[in-house]
Protein backbone atom coordinates (compact mmCIF):
# COMPACT_ATOMS: atom_id res chain seq x y z
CA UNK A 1 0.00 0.00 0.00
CA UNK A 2 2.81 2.61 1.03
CA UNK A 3 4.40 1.92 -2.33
CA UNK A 4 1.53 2.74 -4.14
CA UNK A 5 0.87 5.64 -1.74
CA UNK A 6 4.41 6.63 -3.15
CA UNK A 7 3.72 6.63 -7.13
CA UNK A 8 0.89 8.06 -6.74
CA UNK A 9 2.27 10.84 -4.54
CA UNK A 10 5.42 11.22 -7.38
CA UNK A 11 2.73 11.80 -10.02
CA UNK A 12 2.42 15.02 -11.38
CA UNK A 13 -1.11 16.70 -10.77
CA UNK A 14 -1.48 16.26 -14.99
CA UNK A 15 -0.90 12.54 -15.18
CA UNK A 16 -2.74 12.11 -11.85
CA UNK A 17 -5.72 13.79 -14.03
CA UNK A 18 -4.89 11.65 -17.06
CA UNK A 19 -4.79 8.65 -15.16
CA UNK A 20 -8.43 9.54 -13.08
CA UNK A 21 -10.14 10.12 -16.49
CA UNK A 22 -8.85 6.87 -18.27
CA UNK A 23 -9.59 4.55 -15.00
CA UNK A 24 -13.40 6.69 -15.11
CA UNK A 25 -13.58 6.01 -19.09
CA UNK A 26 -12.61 2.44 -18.92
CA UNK A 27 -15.56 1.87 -16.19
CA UNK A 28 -17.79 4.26 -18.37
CA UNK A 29 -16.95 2.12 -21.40
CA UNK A 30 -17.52 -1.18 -19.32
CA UNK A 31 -20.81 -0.14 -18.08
CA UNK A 32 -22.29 0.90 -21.80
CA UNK A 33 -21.28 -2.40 -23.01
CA UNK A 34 -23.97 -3.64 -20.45
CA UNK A 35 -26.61 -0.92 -20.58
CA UNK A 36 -29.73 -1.34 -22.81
CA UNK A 37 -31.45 2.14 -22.54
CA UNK A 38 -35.56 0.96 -22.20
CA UNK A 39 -38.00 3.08 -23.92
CA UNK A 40 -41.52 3.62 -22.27
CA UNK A 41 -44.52 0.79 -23.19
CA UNK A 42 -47.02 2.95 -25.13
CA UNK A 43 -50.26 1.30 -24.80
CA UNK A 44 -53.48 2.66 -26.97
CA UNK A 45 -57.02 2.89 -26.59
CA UNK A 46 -59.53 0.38 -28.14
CA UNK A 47 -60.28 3.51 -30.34
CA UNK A 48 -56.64 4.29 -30.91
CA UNK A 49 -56.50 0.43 -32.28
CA UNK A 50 -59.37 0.57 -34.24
CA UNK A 51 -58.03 3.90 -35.81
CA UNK A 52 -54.36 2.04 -36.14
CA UNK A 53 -55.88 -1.09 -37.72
CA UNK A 54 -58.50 0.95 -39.93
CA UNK A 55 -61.33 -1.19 -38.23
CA UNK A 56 -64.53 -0.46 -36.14
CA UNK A 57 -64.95 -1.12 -32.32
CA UNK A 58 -66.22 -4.44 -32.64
CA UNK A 59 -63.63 -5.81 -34.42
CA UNK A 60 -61.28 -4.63 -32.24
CA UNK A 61 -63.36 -6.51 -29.44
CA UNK A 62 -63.81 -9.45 -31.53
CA UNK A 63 -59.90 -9.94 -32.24
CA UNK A 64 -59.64 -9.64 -28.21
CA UNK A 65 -62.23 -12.56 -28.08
CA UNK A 66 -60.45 -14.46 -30.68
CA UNK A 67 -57.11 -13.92 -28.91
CA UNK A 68 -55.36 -12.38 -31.84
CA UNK A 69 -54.92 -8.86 -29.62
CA UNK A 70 -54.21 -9.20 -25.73
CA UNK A 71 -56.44 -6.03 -23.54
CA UNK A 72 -54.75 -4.72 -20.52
CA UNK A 73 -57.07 -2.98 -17.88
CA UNK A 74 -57.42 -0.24 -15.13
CA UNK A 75 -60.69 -0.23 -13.36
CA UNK A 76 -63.32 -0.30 -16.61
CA UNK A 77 -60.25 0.72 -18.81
CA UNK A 78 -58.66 -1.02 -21.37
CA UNK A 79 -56.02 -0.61 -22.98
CA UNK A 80 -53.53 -2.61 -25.65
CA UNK A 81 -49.58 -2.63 -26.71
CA UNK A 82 -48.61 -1.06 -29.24
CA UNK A 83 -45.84 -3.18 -29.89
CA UNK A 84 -48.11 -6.00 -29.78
CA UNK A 85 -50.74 -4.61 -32.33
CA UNK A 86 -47.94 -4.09 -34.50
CA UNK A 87 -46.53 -7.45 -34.03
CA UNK A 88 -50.05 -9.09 -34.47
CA UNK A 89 -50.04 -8.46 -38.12
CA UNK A 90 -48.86 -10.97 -40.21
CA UNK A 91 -47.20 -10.84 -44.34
CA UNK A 92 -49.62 -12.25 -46.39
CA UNK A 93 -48.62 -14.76 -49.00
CA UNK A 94 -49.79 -13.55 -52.44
């Protein structure tokens, strides 16, 4: 330890900054490999997925039935992923 005390003591305050910012930008590089930034879950009305799939109410409420859209609630209000209206769609083979 008293060696270390001792290099770090014969440092000049200019490589003592150099080193500090390289040890901070190695950890800093380290912890971005890692980091996966999340974006927000937008969820959408059963009018907001009617007016996404170009549909009325009821189909909306019939593709919920049919289990080809999954409804999230609050209280009497439901709501559905985007993400998973999107991925609901499927390429049709023509």
């Amino acid at each position: 330890m008293q060696n270390a005390i001792t290099q770090l003591h014969n440092l000049s305050p200019e490589q003592l900054g150099n080193l500090f910012e390289k040890v901070v930008t190695d950890k800093f590089n380290d912890l971005l490999k890692y980091y996966e930034p999340r974006t927000p879950t937008e969820y959408l009305t059963r009018r907001e997925v009617a007016e996404l799939l170009s549909v009325d109410l009821s189909s909306v409420h019939n593709y919920t039935k049919r289990k080809l859209l999954t409804s999230y609630g609050i209280g009497a209000r439901v709501y559905y992923k985007r993400t998973e209206v999107e991925n609901a769609l499927v390429k049709l083979n023509k």
